[in-house]
C-alpha atoms as a PDB file:
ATOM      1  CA  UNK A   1       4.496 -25.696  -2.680  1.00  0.00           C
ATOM      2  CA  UNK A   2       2.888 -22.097  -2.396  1.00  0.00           C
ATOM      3  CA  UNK A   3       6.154 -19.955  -1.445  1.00  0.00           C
ATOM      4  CA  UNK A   4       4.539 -18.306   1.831  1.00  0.00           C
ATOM      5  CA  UNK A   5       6.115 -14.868   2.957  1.00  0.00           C
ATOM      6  CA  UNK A   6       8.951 -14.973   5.343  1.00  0.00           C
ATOM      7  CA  UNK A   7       8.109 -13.449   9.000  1.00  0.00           C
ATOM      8  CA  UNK A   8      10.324 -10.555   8.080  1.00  0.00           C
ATOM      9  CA  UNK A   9       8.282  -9.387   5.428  1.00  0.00           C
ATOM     10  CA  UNK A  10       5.913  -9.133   7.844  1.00  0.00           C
ATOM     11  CA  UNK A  11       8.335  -6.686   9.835  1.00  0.00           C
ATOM     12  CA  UNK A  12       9.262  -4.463   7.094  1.00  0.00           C
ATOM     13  CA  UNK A  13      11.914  -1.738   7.943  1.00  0.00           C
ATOM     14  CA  UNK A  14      13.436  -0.632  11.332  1.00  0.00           C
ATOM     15  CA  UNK A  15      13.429   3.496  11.776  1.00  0.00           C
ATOM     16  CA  UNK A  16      17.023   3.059  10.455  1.00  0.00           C
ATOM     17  CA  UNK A  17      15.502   2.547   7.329  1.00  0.00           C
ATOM     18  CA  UNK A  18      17.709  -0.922   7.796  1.00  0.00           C
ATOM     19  CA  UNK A  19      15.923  -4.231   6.274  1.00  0.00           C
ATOM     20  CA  UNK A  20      14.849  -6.435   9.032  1.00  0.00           C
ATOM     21  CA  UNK A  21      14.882  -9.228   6.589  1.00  0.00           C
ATOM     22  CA  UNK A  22      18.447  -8.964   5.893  1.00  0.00           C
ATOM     23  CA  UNK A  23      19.029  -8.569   9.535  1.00  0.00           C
ATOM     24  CA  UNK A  24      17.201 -11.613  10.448  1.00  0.00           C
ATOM     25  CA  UNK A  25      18.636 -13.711   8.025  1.00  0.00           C
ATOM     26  CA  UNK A  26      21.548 -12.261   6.473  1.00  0.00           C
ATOM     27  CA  UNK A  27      20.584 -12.405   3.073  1.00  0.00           C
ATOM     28  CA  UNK A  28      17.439 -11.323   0.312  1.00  0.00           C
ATOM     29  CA  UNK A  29      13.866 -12.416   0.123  1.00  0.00           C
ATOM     30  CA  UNK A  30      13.897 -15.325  -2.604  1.00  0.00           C
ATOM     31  CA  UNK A  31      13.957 -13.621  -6.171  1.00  0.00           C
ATOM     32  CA  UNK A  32      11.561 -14.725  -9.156  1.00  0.00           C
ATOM     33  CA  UNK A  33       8.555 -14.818  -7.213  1.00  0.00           C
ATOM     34  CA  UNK A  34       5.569 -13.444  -8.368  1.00  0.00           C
ATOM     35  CA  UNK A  35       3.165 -11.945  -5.981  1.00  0.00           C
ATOM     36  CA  UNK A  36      -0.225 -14.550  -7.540  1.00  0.00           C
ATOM     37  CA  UNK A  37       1.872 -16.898  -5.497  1.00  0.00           C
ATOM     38  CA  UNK A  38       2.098 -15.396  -2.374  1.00  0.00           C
ATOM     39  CA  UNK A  39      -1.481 -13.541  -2.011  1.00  0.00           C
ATOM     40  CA  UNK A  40      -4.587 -14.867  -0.404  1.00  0.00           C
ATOM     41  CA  UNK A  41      -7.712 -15.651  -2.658  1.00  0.00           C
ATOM     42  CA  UNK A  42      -9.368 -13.248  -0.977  1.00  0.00           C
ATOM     43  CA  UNK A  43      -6.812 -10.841  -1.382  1.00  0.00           C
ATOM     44  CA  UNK A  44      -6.314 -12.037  -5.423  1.00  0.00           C
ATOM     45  CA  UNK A  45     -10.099 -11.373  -5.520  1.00  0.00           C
ATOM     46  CA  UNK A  46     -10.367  -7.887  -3.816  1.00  0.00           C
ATOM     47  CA  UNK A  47      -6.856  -6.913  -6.428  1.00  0.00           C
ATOM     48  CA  UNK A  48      -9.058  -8.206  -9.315  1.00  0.00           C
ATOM     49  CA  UNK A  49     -11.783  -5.603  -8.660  1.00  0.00           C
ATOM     50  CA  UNK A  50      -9.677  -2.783  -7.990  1.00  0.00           C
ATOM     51  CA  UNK A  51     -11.996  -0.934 -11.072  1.00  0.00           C
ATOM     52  CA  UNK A  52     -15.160  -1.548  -9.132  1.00  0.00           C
ATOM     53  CA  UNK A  53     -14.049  -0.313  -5.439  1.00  0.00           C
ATOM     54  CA  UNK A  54     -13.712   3.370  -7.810  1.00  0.00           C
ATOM     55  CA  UNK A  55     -16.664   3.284  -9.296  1.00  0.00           C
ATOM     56  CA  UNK A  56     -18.072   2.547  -6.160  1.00  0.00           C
ATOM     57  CA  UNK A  57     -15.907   4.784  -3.508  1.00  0.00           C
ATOM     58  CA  UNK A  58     -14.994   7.882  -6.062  1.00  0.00           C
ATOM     59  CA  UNK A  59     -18.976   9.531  -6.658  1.00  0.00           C
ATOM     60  CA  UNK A  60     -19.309   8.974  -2.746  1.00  0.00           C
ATOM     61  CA  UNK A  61     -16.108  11.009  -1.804  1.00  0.00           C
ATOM     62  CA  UNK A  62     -17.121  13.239  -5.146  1.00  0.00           C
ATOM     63  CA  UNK A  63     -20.491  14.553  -3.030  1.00  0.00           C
ATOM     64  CA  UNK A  64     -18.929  14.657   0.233  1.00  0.00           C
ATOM     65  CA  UNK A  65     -16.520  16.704  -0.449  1.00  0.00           C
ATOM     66  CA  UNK A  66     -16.095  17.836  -4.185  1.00  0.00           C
ATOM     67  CA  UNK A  67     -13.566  20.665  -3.486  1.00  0.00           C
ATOM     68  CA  UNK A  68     -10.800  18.015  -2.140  1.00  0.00           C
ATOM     69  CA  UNK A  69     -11.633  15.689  -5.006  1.00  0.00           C
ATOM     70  CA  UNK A  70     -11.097  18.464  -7.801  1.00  0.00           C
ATOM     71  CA  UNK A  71      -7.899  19.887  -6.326  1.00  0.00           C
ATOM     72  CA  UNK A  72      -6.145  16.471  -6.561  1.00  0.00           C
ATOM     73  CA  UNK A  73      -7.033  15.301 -10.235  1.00  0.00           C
ATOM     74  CA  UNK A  74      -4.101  12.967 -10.923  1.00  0.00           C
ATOM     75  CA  UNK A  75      -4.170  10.958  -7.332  1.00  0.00           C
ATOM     76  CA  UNK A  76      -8.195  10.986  -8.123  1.00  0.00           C
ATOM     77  CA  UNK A  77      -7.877   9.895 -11.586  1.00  0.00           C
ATOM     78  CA  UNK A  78      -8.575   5.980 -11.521  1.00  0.00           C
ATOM     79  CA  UNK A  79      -6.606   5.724 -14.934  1.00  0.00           C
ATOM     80  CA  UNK A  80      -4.021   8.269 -14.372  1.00  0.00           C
ATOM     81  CA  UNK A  81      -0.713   5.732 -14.406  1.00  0.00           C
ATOM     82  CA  UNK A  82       2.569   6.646 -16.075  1.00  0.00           C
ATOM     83  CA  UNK A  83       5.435   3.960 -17.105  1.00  0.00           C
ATOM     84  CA  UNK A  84       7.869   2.765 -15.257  1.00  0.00           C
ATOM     85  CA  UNK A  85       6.219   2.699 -11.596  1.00  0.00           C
ATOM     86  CA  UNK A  86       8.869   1.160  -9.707  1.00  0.00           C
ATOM     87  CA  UNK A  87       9.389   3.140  -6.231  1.00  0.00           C
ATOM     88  CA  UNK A  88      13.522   4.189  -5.563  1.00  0.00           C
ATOM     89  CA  UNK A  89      14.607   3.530  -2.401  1.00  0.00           C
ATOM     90  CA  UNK A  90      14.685   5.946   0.210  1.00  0.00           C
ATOM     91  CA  UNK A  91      12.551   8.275   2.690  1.00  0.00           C
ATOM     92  CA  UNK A  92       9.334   9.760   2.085  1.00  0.00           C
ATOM     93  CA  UNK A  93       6.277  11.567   2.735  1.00  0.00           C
ATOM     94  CA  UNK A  94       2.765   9.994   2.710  1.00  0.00           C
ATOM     95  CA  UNK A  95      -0.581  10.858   3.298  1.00  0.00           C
ATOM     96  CA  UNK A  96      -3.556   8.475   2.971  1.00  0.00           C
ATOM     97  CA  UNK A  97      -7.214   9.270   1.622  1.00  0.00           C
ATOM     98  CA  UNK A  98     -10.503   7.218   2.335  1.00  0.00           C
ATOM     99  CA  UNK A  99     -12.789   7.275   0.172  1.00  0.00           C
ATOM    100  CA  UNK A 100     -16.037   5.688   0.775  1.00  0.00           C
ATOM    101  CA  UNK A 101     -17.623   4.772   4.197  1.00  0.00           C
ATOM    102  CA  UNK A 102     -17.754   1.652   4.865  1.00  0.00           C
ATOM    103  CA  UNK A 103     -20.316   1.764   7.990  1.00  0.00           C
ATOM    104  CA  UNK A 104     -21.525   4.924   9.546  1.00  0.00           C
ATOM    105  CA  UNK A 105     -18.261   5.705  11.603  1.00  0.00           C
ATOM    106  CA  UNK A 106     -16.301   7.529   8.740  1.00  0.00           C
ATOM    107  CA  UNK A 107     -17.466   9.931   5.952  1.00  0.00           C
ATOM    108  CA  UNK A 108     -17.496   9.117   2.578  1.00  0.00           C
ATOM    109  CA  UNK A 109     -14.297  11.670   2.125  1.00  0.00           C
ATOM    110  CA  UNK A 110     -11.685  11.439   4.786  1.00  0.00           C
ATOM    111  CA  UNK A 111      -7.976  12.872   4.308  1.00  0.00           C
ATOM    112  CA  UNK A 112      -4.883  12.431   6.475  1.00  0.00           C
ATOM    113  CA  UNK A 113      -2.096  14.878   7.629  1.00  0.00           C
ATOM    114  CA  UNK A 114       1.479  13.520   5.813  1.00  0.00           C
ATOM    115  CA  UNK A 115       3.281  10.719   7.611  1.00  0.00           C
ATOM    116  CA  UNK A 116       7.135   9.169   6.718  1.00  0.00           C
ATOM    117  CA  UNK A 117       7.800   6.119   4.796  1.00  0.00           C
ATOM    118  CA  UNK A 118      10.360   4.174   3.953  1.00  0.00           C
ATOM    119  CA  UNK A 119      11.563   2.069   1.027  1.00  0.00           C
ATOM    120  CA  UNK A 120      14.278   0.187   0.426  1.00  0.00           C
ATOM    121  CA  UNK A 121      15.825  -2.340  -2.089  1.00  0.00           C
ATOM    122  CA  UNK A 122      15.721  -5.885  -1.212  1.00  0.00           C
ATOM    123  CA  UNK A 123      17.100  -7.701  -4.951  1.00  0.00           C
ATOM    124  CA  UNK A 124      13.695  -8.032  -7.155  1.00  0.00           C
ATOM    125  CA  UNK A 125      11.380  -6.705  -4.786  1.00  0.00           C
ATOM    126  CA  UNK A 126      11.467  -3.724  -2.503  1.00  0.00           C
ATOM    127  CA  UNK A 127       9.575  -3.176   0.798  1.00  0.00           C
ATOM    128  CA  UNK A 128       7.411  -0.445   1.888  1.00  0.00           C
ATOM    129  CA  UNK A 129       6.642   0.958   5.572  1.00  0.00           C
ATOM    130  CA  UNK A 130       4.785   3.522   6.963  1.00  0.00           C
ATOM    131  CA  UNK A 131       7.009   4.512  10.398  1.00  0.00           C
ATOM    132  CA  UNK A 132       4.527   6.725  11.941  1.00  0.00           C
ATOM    133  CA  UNK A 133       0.566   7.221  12.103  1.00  0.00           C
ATOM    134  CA  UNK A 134      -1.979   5.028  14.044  1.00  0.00           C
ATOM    135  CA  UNK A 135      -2.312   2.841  10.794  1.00  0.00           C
ATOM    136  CA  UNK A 136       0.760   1.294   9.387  1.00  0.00           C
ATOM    137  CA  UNK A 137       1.164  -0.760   6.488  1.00  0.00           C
ATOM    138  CA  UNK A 138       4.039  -2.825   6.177  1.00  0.00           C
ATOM    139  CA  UNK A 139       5.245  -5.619   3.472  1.00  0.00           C
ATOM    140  CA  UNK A 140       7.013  -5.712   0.067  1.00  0.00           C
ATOM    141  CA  UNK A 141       6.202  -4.700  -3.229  1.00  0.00           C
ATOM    142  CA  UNK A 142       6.646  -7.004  -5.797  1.00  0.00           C
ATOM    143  CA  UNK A 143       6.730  -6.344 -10.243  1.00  0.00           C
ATOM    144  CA  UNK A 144       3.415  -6.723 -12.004  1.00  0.00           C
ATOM    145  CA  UNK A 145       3.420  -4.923 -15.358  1.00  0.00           C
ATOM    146  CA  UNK A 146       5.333  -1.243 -16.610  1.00  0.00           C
ATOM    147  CA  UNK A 147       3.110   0.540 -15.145  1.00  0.00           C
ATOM    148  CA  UNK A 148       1.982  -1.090 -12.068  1.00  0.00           C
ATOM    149  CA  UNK A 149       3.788  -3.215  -8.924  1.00  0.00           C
ATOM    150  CA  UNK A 150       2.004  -4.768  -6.461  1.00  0.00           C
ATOM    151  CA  UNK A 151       1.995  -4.313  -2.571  1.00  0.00           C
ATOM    152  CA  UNK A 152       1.301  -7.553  -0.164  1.00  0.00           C
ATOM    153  CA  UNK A 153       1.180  -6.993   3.306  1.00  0.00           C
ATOM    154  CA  UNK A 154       0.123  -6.586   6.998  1.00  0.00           C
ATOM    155  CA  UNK A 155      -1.782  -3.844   8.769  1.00  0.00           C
ATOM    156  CA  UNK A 156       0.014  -2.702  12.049  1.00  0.00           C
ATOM    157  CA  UNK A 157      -2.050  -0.415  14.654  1.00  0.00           C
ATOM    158  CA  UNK A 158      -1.284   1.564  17.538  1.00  0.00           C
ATOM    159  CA  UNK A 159       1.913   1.064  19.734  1.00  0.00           C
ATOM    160  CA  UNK A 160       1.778  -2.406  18.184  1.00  0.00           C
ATOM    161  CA  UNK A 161       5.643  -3.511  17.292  1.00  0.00           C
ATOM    162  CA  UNK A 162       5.598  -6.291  15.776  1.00  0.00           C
ATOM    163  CA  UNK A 163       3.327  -7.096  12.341  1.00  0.00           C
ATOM    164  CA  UNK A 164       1.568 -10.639  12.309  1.00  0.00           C
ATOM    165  CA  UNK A 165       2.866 -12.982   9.634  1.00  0.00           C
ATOM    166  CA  UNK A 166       1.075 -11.975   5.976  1.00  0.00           C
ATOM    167  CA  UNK A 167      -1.946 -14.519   5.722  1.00  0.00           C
ATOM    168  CA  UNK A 168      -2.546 -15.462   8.921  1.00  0.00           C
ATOM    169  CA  UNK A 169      -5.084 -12.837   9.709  1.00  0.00           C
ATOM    170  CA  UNK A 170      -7.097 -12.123   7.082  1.00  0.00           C
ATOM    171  CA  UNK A 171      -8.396  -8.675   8.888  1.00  0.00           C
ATOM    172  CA  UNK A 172      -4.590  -7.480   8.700  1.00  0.00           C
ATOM    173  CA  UNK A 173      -3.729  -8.787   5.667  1.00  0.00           C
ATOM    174  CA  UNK A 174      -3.087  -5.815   2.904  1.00  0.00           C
ATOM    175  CA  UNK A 175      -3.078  -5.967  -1.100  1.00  0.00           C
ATOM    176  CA  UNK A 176      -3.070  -2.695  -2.709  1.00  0.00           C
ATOM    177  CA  UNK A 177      -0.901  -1.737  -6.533  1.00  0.00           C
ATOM    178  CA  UNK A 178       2.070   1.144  -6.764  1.00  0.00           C
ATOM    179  CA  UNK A 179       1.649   3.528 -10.192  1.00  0.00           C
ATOM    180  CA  UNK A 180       3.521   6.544 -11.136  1.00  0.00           C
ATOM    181  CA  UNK A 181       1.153   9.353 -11.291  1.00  0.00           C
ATOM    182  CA  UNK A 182       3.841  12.437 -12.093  1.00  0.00           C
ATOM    183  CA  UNK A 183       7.170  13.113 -12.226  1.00  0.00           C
ATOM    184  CA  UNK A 184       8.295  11.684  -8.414  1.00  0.00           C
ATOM    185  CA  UNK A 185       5.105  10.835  -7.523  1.00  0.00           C
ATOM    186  CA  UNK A 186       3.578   7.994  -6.573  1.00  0.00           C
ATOM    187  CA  UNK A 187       0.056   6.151  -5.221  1.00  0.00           C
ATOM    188  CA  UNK A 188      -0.445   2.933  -3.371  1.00  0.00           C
ATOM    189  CA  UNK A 189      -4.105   2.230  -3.644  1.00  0.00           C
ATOM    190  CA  UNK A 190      -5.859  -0.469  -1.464  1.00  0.00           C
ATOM    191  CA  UNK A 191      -9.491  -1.557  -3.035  1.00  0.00           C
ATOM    192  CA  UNK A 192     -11.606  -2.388  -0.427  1.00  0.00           C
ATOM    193  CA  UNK A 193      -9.420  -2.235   2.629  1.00  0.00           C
ATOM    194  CA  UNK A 194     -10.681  -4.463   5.535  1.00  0.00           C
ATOM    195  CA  UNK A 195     -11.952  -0.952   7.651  1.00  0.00           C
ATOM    196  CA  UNK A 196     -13.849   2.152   7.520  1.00  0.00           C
ATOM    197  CA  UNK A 197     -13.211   2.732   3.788  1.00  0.00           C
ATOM    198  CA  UNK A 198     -14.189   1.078   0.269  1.00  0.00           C
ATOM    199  CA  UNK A 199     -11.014   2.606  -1.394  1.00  0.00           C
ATOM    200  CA  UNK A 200      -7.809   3.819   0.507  1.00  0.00           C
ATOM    201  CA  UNK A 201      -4.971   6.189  -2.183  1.00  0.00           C
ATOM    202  CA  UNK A 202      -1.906   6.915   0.029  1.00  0.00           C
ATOM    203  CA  UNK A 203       0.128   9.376  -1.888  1.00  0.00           C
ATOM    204  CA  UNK A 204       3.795   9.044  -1.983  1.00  0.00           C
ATOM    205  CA  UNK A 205       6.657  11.927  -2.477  1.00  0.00           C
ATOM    206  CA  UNK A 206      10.137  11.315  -2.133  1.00  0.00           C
ATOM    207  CA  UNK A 207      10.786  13.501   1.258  1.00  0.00           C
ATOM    208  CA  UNK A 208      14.351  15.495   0.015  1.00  0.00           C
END
């Protein structure tokens, strides 16, 4: 049987930086699972052309704004990924990117003021939230190879509490990969994110 996310994944971390899972059910998410069993097809498919959503997204930004695009050449760099990606645990800054318009609501280059994060250790995987902004993912990240990890899911808007369940609405559902790009710092890129955007690269940087 496909091993289906637990709600509290959904939920990912309180402001205490305290895992709801482990709150809700006094223990860890299951260990030895690898994230092919838990994502969608659709989200296994959108993963799978991760290469194409740059090739795509990256000359639209480039024209829009090629200033921002040149000042950032590591988060920019499609192939820029060190080893040993894993995320520590703790508090930090984000900012998110779009790149590419998907529509004619956004521009092709659109950048974000920093945000706080949170990650914390849950056994073999870790979870990820953003705690503030109007967009916040939430879900865990789970080991791929050396140099990459994999994030599954939800997309929580607005003064919304409460994440739906990973796969249960595919509009909210999130798949996006974790690499190193520099010495304590990280990217979580999302290929063609559901909105706005045909690439999304939220920076990471541990916030002490």
């Amino acid at each position: 049987m496909k091993w289906m996310l637990p709600v509290a994944i959904a939920l990912g971390l309180g402001l205490t930086g305290c895992s709801v899972y482990r709150e809700a059910t006094g223990s860890r998410p299951p260990t030895n699972v690898r994230w092919q069993n838990v994502a969608t097809g659709d989200d296994r498919d959108r993963l799978r052309d991760w290469r194409k959503a740059w090739d795509e997204a990256l000359p639209l930004a480039r024209k829009a704004d090629a200033r921002a695009i040149a000042a950032e050449p590591l988060l920019f760099d499609p192939d820029r990924a060190l080893p040993d990606a894993t995320l520590p645990e703790g508090k930090y800054r984000c900012r998110t990117f779009k790149l590419g318009a998907k529509g004619t609501a956004m521009r092709d280059f659109t950048a974000y003021p920093w945000f706080d994060c949170t990650v914390a250790d849950e056994g073999e995987v870790r979870s990820l939230h953003k705690v503030t902004g109007s967009q916040r993912p939430t879900g865990l990240i789970f080991a791929d190879t050396a140099a990459r990890q994999v994030f599954l899911g939800t997309l929580v808007l607005g003064d919304e509490t409460s994440p739906l369940r990973y796969g249960l609405d595919a509009n909210r559902d999130m798949i996006g990969y974790v690499e190193r790009i520099a010495p304590k710092r990280w990217r979580l890129v999302f290929p063609r994110p559901r909105f706005e955007s045909v690439l999304d690269v939220t920076e990471l940087v541990p916030a002490n």
